[in-house]
C-alpha atoms as a PDB file:
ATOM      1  CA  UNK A   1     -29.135 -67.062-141.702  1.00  0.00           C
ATOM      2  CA  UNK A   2     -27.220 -67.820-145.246  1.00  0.00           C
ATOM      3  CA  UNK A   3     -25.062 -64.860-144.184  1.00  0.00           C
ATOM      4  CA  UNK A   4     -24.472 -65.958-140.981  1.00  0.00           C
ATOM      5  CA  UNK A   5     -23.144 -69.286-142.147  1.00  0.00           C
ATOM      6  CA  UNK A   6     -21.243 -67.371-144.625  1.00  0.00           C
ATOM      7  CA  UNK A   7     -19.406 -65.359-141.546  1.00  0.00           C
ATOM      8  CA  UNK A   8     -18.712 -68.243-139.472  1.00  0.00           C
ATOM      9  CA  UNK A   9     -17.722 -70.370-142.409  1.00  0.00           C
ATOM     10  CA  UNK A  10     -14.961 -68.049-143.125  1.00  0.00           C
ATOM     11  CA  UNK A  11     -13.266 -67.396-139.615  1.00  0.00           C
ATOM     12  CA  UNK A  12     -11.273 -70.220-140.236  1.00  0.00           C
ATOM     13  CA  UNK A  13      -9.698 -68.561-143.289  1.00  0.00           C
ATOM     14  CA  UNK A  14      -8.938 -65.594-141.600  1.00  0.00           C
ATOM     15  CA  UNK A  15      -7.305 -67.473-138.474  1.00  0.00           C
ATOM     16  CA  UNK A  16      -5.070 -69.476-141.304  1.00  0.00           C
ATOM     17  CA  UNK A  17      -4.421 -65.982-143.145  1.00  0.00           C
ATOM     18  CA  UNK A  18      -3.207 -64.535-139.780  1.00  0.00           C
ATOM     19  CA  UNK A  19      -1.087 -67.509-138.574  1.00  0.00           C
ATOM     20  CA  UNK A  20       0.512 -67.663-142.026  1.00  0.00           C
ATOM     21  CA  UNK A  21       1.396 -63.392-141.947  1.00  0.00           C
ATOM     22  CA  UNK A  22       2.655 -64.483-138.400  1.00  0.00           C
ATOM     23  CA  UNK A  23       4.303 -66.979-139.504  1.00  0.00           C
ATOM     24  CA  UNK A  24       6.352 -65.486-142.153  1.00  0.00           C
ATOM     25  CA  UNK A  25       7.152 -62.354-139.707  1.00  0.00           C
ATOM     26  CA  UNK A  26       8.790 -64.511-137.305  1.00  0.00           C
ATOM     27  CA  UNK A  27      10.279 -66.024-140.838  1.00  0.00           C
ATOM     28  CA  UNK A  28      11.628 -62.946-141.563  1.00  0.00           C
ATOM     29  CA  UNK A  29      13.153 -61.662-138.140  1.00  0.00           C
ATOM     30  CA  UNK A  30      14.969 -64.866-137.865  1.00  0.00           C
ATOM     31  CA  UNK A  31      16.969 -64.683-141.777  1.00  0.00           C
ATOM     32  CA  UNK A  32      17.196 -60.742-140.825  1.00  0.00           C
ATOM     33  CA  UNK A  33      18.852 -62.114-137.461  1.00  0.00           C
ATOM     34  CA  UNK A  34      21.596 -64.220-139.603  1.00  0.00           C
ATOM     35  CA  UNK A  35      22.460 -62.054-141.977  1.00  0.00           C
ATOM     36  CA  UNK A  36      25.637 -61.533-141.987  1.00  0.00           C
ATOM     37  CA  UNK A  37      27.282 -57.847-141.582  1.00  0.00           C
ATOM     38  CA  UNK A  38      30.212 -56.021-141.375  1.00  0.00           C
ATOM     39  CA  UNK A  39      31.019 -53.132-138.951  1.00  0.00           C
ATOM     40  CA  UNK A  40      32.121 -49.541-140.148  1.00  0.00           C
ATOM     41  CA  UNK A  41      32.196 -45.967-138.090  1.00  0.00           C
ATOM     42  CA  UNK A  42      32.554 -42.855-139.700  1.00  0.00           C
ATOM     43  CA  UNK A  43      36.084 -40.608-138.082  1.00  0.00           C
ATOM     44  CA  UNK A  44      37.696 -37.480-138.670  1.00  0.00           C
ATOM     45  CA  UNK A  45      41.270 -38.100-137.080  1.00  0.00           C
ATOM     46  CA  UNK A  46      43.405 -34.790-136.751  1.00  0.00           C
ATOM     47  CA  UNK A  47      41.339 -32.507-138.173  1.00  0.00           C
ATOM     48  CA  UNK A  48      41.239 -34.432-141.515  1.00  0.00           C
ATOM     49  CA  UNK A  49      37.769 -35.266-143.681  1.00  0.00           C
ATOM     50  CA  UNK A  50      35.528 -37.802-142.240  1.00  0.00           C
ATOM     51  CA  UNK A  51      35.814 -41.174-143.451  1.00  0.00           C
ATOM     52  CA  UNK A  52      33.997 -44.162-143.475  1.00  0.00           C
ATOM     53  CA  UNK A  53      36.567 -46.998-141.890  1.00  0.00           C
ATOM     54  CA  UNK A  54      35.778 -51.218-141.419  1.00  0.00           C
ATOM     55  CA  UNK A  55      35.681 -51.989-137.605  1.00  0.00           C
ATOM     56  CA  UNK A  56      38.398 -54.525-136.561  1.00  0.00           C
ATOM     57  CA  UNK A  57      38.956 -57.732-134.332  1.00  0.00           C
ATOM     58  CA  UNK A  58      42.228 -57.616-132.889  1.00  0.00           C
ATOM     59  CA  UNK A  59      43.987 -57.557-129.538  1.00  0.00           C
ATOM     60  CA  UNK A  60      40.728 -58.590-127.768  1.00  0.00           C
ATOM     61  CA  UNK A  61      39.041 -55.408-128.905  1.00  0.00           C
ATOM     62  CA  UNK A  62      37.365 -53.521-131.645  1.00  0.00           C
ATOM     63  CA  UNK A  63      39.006 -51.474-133.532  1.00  0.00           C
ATOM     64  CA  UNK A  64      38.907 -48.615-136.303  1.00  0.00           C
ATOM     65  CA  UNK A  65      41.171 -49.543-139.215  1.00  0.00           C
ATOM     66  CA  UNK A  66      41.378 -45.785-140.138  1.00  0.00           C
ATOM     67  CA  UNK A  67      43.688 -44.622-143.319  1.00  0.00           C
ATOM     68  CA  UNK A  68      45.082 -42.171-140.540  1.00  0.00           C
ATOM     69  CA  UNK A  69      45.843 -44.631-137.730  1.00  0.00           C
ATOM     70  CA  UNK A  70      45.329 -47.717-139.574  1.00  0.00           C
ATOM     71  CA  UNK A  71      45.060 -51.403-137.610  1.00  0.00           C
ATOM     72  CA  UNK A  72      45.278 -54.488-139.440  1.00  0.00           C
ATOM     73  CA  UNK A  73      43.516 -57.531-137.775  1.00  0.00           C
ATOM     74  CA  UNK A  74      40.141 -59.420-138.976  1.00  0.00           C
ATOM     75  CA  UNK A  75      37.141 -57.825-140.531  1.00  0.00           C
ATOM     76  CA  UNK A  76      34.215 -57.934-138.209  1.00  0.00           C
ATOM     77  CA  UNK A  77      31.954 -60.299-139.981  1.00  0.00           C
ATOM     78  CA  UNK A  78      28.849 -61.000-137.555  1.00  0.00           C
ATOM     79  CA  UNK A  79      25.501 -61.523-136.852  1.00  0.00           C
ATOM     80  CA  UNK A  80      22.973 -61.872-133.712  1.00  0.00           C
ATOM     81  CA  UNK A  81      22.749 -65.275-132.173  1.00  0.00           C
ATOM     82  CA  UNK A  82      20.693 -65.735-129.102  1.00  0.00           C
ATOM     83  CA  UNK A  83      22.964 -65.843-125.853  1.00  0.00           C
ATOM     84  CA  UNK A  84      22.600 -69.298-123.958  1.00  0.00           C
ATOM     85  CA  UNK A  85      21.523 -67.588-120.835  1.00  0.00           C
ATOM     86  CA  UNK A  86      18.539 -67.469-118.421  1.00  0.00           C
ATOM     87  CA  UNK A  87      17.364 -63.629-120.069  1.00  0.00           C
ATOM     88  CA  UNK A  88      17.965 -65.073-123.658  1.00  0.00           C
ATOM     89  CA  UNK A  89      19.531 -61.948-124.502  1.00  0.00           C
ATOM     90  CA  UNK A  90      19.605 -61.243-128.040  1.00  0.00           C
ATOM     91  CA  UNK A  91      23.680 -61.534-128.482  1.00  0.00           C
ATOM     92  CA  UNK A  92      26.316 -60.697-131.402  1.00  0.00           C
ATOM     93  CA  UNK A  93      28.778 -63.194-132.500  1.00  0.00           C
ATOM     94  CA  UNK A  94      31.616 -62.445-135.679  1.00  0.00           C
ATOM     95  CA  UNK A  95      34.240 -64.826-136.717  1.00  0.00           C
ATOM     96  CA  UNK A  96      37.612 -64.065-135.455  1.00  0.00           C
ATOM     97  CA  UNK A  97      39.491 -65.301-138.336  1.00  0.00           C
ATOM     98  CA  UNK A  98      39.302 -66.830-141.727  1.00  0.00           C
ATOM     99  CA  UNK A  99      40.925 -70.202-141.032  1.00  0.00           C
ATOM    100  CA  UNK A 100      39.469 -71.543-139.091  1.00  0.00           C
ATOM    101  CA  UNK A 101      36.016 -69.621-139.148  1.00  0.00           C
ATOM    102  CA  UNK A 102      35.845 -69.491-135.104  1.00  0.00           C
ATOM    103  CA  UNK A 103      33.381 -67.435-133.540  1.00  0.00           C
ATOM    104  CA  UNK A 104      33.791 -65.414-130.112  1.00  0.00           C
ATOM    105  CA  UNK A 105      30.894 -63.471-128.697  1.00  0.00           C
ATOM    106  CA  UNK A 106      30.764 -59.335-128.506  1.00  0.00           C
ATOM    107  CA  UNK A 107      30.556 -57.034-125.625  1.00  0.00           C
ATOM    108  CA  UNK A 108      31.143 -54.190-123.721  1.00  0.00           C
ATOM    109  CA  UNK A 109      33.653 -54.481-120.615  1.00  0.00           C
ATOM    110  CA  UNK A 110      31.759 -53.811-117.368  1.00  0.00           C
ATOM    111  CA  UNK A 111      34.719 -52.246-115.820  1.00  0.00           C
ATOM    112  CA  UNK A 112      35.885 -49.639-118.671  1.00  0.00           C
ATOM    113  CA  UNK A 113      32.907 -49.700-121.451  1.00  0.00           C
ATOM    114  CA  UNK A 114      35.412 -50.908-123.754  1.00  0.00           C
ATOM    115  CA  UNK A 115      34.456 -53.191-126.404  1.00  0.00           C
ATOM    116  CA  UNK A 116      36.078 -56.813-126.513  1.00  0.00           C
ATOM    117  CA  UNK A 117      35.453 -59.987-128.180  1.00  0.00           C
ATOM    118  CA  UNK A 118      35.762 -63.494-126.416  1.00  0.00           C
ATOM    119  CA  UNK A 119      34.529 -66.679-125.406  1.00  0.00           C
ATOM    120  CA  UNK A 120      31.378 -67.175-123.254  1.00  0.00           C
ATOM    121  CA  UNK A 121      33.837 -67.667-120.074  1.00  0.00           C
ATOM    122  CA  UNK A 122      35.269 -63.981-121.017  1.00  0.00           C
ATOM    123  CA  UNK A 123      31.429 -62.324-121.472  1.00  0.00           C
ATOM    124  CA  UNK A 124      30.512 -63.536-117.926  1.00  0.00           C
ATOM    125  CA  UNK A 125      29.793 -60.333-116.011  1.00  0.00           C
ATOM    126  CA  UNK A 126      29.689 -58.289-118.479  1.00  0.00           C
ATOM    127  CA  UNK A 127      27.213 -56.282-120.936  1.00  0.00           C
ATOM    128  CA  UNK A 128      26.571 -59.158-123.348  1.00  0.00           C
ATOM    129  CA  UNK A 129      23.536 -57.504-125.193  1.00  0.00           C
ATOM    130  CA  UNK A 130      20.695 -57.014-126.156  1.00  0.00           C
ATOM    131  CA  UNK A 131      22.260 -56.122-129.592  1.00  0.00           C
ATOM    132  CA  UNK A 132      19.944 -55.234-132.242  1.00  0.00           C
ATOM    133  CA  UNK A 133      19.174 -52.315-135.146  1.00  0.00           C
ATOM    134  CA  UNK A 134      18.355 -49.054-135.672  1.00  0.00           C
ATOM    135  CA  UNK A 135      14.525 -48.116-137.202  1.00  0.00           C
ATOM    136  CA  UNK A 136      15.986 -47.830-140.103  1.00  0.00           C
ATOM    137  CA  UNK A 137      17.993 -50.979-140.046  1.00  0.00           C
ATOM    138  CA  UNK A 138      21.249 -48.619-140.635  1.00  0.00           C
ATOM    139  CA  UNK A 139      22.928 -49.357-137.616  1.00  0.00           C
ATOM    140  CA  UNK A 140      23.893 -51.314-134.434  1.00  0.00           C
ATOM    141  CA  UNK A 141      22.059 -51.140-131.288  1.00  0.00           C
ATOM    142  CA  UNK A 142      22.623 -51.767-127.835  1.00  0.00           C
ATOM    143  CA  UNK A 143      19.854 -51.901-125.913  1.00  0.00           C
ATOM    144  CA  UNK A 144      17.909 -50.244-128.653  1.00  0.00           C
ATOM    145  CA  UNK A 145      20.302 -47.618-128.687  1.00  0.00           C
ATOM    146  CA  UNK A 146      22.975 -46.643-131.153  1.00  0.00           C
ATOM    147  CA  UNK A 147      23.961 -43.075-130.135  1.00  0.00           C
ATOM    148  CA  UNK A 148      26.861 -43.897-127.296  1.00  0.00           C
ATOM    149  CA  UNK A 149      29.084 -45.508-129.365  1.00  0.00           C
ATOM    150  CA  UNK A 150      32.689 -43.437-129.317  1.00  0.00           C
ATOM    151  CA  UNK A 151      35.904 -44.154-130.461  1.00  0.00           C
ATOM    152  CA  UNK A 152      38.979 -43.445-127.939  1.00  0.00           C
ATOM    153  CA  UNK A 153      42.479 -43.374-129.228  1.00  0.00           C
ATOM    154  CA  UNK A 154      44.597 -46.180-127.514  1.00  0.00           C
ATOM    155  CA  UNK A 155      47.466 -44.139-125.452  1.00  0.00           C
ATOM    156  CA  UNK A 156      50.781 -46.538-126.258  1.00  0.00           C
ATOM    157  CA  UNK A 157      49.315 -47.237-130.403  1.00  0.00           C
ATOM    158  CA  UNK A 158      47.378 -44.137-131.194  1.00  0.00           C
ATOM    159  CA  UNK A 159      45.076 -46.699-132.765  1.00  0.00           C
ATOM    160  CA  UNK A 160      41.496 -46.256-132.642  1.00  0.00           C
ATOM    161  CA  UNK A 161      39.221 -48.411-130.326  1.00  0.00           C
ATOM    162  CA  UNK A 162      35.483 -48.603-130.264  1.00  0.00           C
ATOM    163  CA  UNK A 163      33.745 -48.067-126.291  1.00  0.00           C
ATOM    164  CA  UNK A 164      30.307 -47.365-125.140  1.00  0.00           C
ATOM    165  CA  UNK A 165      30.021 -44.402-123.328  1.00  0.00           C
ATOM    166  CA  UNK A 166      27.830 -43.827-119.790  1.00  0.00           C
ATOM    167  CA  UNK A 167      24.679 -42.720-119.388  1.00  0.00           C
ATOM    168  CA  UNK A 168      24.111 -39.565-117.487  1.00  0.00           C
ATOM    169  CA  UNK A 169      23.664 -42.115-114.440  1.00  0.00           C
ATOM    170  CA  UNK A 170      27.277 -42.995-115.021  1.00  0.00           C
ATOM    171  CA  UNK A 171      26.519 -46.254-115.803  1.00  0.00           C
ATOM    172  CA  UNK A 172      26.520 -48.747-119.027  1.00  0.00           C
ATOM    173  CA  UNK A 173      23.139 -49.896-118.429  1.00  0.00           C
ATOM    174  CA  UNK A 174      20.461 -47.870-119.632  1.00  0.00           C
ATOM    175  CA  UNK A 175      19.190 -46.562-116.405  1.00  0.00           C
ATOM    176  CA  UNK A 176      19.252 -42.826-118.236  1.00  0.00           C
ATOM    177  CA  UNK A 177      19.828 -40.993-121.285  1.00  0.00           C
ATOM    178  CA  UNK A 178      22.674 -41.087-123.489  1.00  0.00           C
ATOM    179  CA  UNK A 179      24.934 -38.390-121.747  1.00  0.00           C
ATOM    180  CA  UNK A 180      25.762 -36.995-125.279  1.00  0.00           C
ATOM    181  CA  UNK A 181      24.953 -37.025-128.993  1.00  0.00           C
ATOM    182  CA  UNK A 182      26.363 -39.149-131.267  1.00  0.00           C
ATOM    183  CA  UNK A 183      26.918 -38.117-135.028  1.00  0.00           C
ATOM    184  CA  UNK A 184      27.904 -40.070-138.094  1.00  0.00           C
ATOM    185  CA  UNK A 185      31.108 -37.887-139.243  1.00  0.00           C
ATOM    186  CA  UNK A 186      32.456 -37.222-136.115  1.00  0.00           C
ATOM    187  CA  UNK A 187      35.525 -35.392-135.200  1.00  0.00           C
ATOM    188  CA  UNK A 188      37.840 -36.703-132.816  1.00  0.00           C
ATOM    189  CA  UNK A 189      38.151 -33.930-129.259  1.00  0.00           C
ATOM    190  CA  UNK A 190      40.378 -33.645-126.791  1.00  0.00           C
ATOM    191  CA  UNK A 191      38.911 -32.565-123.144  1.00  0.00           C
ATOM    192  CA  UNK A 192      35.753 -31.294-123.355  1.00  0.00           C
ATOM    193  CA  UNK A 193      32.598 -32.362-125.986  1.00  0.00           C
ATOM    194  CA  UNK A 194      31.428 -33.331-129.558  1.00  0.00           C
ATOM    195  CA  UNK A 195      33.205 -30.216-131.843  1.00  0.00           C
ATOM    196  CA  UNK A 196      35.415 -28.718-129.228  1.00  0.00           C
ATOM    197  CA  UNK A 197      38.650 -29.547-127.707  1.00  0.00           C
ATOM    198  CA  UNK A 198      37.650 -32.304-125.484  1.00  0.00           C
ATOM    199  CA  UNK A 199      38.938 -35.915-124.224  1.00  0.00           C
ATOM    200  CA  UNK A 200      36.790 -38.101-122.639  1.00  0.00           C
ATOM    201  CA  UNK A 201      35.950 -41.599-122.392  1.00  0.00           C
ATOM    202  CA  UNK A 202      33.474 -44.552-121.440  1.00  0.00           C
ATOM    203  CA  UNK A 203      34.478 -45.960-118.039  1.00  0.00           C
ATOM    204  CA  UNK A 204      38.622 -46.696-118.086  1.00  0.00           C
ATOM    205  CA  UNK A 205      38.954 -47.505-114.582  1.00  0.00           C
ATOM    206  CA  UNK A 206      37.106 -47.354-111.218  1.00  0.00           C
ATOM    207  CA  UNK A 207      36.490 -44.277-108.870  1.00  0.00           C
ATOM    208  CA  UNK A 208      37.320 -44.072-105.040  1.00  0.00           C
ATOM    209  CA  UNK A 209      33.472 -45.394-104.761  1.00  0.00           C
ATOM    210  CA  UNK A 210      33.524 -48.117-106.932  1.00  0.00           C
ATOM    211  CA  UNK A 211      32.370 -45.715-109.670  1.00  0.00           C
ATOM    212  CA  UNK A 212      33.268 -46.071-113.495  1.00  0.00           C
ATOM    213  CA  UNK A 213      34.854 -43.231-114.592  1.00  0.00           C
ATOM    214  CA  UNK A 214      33.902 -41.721-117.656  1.00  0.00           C
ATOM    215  CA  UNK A 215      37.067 -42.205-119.697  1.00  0.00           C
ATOM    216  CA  UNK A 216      36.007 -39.600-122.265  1.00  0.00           C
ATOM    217  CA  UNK A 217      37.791 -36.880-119.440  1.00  0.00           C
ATOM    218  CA  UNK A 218      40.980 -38.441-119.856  1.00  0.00           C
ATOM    219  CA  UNK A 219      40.988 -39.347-123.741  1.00  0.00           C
ATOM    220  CA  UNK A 220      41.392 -37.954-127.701  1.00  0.00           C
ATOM    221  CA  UNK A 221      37.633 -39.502-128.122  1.00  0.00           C
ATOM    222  CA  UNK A 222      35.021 -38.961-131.080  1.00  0.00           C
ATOM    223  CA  UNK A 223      31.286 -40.000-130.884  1.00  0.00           C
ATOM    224  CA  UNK A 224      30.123 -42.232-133.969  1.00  0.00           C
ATOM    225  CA  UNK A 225      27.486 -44.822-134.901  1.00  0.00           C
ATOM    226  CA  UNK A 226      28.525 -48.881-135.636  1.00  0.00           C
ATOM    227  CA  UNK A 227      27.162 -48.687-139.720  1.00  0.00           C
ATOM    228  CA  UNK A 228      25.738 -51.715-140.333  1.00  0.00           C
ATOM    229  CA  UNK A 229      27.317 -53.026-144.350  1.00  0.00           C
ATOM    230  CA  UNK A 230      25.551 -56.490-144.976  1.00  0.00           C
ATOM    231  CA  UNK A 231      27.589 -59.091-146.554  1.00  0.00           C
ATOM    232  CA  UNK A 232      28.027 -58.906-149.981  1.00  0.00           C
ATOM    233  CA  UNK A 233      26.801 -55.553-150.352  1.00  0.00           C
ATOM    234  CA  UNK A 234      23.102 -56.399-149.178  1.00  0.00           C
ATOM    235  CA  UNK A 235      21.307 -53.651-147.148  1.00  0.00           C
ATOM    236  CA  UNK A 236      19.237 -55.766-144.312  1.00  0.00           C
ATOM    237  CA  UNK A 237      15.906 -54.470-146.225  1.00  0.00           C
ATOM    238  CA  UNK A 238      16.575 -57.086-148.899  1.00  0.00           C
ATOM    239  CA  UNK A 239      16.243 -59.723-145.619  1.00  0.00           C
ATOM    240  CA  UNK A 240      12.748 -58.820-145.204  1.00  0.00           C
ATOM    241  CA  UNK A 241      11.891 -58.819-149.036  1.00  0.00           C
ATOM    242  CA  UNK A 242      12.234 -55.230-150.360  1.00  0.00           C
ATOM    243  CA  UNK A 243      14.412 -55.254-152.671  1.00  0.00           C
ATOM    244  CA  UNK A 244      15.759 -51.939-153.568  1.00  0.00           C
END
């Protein structure tokens, strides 16, 4: 009976213990949720060595400031902030300059896969998220994916733009599988696939049907994952207490 009295006695501890673990978990997804990162995407350009580049805001896009095709404009500096919507996405703002700090909202053009920054009014319609991060908390993910990322090379500039390719549905929601592999280090093709001569793209314009077209069989393209560098040089498993 003692024992029995002992058992009930401490269910109360245990529902506190487990409501305090809970608690902190949720503490720690939300600080890992506003930390603060920048964007970078490993290119070979021209048969040159691969090289780790910061991702750009400029022009209404993102961009690859590469030392072979460099792009000034500002830093992406951003982190996920729920989008005020009736799914309650998970969404990813960055400021779009230093002075003043403004914020616009990321996402992928529905019509060419592109990927733009703007105000809400300019996300309507289009793939606003959900944004998050790799297993390893290395990179960015759209919905939970971070393998059809590529970077096309802007026809006019011969800058470097960032785009989410289709699926093998042809679409930009995940309906199917990534249609290829993407690989940190990637070389940048012309017509045909990741190592070979090769252009292709993520959706530029629409098909007789209403169709995107994939724009990686009309452009210089490279596949490559967004690396996520946390502000100030933190990697996100400091957020949720590991320092390393």
């Amino acid at each position: 009976m003692v024992i029995g009295l002992l058992t009930i006695g401490a269910i109360p501890t245990v529902i506190g213990v487990g409501e305090a673990i809970s608690a902190q978990k949720r503490q720690n997804a939300a600080m890992k949720e506003k930390a603060k990162f920048h964007l970078t995407a490993t290119l070979s350009v021209d048969g040159g060595p691969a090289e780790e580049a910061f991702c750009i805001l400029t022009d209404g896009q993102l961009y690859i400031d590469h030392s072979s095709a460099p792009k000034p404009g500002h830093k992406f500096t951003g982190y996920y902030f729920t989008y005020p919507s009736e799914a309650q996405h998970r969404g990813l703002v960055s400021t779009i300059a230093d002075d003043p700090p403004m914020l616009n909202w990321l996402y992928v053009d529905k019509d060419t896969g592109a990927l733009r920054y703007g105000g809400r009014k300019d996300t309507l319609g289009h793939v606003i998220g959900p944004w998050g991060w790799s297993a390893d908390e290395e990179y960015l993910t759209l919905h939970g994916d971070d393998t059809r990322f590529i970077a096309v090379e802007d026809e006019e500039s011969r800058k470097w733009t960032v785009w989410l390719a289709l699926d093998r549905d042809g679409r930009l929601e995940p309906v199917g599988q990534p249609s290829l592999p993407a690989g940190e280090g990637a070389s940048a093709n012309v017509s045909g696939g990741p190592g070979g001569d090769q252009t292709q793209a993520a959706g530029e314009e629409e098909g007789a049907g209403g169709e995107l077209v994939d724009v990686r069989t009309c452009r210089k393209w490279a596949p490559i994952k967004l690396r996520r560098r946390m502000q100030l040089g933190m990697e996100s498993r400091y957020v949720k207490g590991e320092k390393q």
